[in-house]
Protein backbone atom coordinates (compact mmCIF):
# COMPACT_ATOMS: atom_id res chain seq x y z
CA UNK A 1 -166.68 58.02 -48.84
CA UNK A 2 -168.79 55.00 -50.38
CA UNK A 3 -168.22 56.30 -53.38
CA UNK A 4 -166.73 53.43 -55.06
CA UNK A 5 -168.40 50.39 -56.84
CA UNK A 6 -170.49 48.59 -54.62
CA UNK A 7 -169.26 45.47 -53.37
CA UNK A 8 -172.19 43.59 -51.85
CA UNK A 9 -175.90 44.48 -51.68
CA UNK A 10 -178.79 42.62 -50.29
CA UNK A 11 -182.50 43.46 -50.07
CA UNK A 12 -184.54 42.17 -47.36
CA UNK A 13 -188.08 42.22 -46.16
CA UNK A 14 -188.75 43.97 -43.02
CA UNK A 15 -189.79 41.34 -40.32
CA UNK A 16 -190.95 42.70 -36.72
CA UNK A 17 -189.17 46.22 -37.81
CA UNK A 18 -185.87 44.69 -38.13
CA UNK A 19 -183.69 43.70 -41.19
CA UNK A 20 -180.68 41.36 -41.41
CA UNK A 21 -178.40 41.57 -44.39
CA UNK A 22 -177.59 38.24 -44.57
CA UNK A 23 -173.46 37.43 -44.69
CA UNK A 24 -170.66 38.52 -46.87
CA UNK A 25 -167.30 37.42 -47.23
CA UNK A 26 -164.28 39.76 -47.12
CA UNK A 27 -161.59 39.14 -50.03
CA UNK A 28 -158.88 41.59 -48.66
CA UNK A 29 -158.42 43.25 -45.68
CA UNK A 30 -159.24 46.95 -44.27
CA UNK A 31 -162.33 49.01 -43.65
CA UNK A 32 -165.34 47.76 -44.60
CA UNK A 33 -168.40 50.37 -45.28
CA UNK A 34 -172.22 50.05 -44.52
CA UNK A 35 -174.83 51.91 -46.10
CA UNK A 36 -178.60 51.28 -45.50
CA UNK A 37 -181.68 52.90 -46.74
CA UNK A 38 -185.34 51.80 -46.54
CA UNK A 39 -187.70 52.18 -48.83
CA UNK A 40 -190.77 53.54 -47.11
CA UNK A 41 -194.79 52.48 -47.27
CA UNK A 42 -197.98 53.48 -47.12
CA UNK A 43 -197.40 54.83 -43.20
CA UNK A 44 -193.55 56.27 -43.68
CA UNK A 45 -191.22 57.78 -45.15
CA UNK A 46 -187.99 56.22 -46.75
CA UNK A 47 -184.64 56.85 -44.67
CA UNK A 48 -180.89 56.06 -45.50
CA UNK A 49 -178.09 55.88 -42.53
CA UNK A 50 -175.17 57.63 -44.58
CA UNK A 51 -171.84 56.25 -44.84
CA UNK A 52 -169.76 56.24 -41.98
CA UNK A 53 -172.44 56.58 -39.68
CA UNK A 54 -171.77 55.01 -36.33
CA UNK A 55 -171.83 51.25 -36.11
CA UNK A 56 -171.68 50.98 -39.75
CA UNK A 57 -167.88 50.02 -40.45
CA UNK A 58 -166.11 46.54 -40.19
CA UNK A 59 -162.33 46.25 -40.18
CA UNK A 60 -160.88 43.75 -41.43
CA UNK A 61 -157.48 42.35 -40.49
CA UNK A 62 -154.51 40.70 -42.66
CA UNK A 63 -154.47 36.85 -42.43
CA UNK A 64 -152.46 35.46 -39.19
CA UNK A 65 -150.03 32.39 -41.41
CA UNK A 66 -147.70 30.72 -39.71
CA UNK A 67 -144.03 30.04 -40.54
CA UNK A 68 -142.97 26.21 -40.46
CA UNK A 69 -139.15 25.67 -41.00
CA UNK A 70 -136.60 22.82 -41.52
CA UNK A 71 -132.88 23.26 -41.58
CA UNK A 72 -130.55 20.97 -43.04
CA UNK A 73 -128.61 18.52 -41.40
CA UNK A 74 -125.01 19.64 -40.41
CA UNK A 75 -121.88 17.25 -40.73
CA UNK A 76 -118.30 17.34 -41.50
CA UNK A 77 -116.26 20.51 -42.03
CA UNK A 78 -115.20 20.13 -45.51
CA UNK A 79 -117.97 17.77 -46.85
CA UNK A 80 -120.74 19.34 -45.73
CA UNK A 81 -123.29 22.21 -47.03
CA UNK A 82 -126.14 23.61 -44.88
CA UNK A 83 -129.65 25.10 -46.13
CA UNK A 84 -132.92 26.13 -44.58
CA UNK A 85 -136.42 25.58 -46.24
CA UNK A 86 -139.79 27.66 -44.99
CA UNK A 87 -143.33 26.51 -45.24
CA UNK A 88 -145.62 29.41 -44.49
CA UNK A 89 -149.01 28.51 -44.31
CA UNK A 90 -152.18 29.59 -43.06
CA UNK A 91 -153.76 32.85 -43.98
CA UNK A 92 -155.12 33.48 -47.62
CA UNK A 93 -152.90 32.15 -50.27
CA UNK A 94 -149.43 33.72 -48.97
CA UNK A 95 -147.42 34.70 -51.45
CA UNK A 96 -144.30 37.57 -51.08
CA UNK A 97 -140.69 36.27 -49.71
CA UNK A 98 -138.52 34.85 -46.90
CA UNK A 99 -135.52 36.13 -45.86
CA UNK A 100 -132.84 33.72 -44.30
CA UNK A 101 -130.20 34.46 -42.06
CA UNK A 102 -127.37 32.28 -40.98
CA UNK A 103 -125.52 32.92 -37.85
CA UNK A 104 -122.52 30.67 -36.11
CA UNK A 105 -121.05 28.73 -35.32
CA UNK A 106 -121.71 28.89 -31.50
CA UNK A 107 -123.79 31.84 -31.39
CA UNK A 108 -126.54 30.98 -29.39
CA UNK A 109 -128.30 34.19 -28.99
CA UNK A 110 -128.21 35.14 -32.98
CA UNK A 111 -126.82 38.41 -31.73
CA UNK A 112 -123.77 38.43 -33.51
CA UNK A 113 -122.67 38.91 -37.48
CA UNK A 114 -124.96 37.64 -40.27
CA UNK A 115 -122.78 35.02 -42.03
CA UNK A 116 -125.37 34.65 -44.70
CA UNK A 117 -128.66 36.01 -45.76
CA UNK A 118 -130.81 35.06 -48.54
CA UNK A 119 -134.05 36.17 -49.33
CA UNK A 120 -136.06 33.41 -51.31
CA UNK A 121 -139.82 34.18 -53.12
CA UNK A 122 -142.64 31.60 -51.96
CA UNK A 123 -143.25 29.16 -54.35
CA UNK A 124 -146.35 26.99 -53.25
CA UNK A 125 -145.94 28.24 -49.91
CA UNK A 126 -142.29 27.18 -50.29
CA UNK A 127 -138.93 28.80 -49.72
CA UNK A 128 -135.14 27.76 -49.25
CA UNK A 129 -132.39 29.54 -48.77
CA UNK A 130 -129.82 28.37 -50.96
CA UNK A 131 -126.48 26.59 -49.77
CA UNK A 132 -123.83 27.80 -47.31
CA UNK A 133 -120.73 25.48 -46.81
CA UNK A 134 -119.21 26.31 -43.20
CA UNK A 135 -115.83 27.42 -42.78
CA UNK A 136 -115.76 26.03 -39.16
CA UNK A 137 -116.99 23.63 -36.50
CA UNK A 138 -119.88 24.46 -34.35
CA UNK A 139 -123.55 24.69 -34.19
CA UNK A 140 -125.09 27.06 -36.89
CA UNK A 141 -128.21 28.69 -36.21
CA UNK A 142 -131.19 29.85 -38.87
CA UNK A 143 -133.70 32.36 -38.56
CA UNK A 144 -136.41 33.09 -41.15
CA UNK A 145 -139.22 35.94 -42.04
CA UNK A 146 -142.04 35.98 -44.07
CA UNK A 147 -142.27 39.23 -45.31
CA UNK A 148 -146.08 39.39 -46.14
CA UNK A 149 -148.25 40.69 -48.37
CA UNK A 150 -151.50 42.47 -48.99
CA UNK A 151 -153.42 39.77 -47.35
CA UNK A 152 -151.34 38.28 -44.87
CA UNK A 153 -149.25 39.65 -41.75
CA UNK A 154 -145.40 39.15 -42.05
CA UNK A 155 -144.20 36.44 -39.51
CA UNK A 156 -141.25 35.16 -37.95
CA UNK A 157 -139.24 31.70 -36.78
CA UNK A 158 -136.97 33.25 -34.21
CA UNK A 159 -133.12 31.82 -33.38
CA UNK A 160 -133.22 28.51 -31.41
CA UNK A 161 -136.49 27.55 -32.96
CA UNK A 162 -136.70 23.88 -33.35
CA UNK A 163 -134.86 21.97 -36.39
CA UNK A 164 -133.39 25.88 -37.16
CA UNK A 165 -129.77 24.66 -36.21
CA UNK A 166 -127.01 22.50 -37.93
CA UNK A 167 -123.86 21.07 -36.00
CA UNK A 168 -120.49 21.19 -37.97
CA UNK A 169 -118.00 18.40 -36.95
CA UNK A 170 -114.27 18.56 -37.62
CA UNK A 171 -113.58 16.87 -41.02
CA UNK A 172 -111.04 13.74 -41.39
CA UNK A 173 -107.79 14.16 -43.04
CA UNK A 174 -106.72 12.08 -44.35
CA UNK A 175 -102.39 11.55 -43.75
CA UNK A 176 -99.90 10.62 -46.61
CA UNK A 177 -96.45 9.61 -45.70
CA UNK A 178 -93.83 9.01 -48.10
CA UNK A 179 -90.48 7.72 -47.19
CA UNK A 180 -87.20 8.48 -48.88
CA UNK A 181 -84.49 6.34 -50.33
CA UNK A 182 -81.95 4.32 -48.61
CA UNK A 183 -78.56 6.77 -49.04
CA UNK A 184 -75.15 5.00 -47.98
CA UNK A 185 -73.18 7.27 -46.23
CA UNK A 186 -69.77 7.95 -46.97
């Protein structure tokens, strides 16, 4: 309804019968409203074109970031905990969460269970997930979202992204013997 504060005005001099209100730069994103009105002379009248007149709206979309992640490196079963970290950048000073999901071992299409989930708030652009210690050997695979916020577009690093896996080797045991005593028989 433009019937809010006013968030940018300008007041030019006609040149040739034409105007040009000179550049502004959107803080958040959504419709944008124009008004203008001109202030007449000698030889006419002043006119306004009213808000929401045709041609007089910008939209404004969230931020496109991008989602940059970098999961731990895997080992041996027993000695060996497993983490993902997110770097979301891009876009206009993300801020809001990522959520983590763990699947695995050996499911290569993330279609199965979720073996662990964290969600993690951005801190510096930053998230990690915590630590998971595997239960088994195989390849464990990471997905992460960015959930978004006012200003930026939620985004995703799907399963089989690259460095989003960790491979889990069988641990080494180690074998204790102990013999018993010499007995005589009889």
């Amino acid at each position: 309804t433009c019937s809010g504060a006013v968030i940018y005005t300008s007041t030019v001099a006609l040149a040739a019968g034409s105007a040009n209100s000179g550049n502004f730069a959107p803080t958040a994103p959504g419709v944008y409203r124009w008004t203008a009105s001109y202030g007449g002379d000698a030889n006419y009248n002043a006119v306004s074109h009213p808000c929401n007149a045709p041609n007089e709206s910008t939209t404004v979309n969230q931020a496109a970031p991008s989602i940059a992640t970098v999961a731990s490196a895997g080992g041996p079963l027993g000695t060996t905990q497993i983490s993902d970290t997110a770097t979301v950048s891009g876009g206009l000073n993300p801020t809001g969460t990522v959520t983590f999901n763990l699947y695995g071992p050996n499911d290569a299409s993330c279609s199965g269970t979720v073996i662990f989930t964290a969600t993690a708030a951005l801190a510096g652009g930053t998230a990690n997930s915590g630590s998971f210690t595997p239960t088994q050997v195989g390849v464990y695979r990471w997905t992460a979202t960015y959930s978004g916020d006012t200003n930026n577009a939620a985004v995703s690093h799907p399963c089989n992204a690259p460095n989003e896996s960790a491979t889990i080797t069988p641990g080494t045991l180690t074998l204790v013997t102990q013999t018993t005593p010499t007995v005589a028989l009889g």
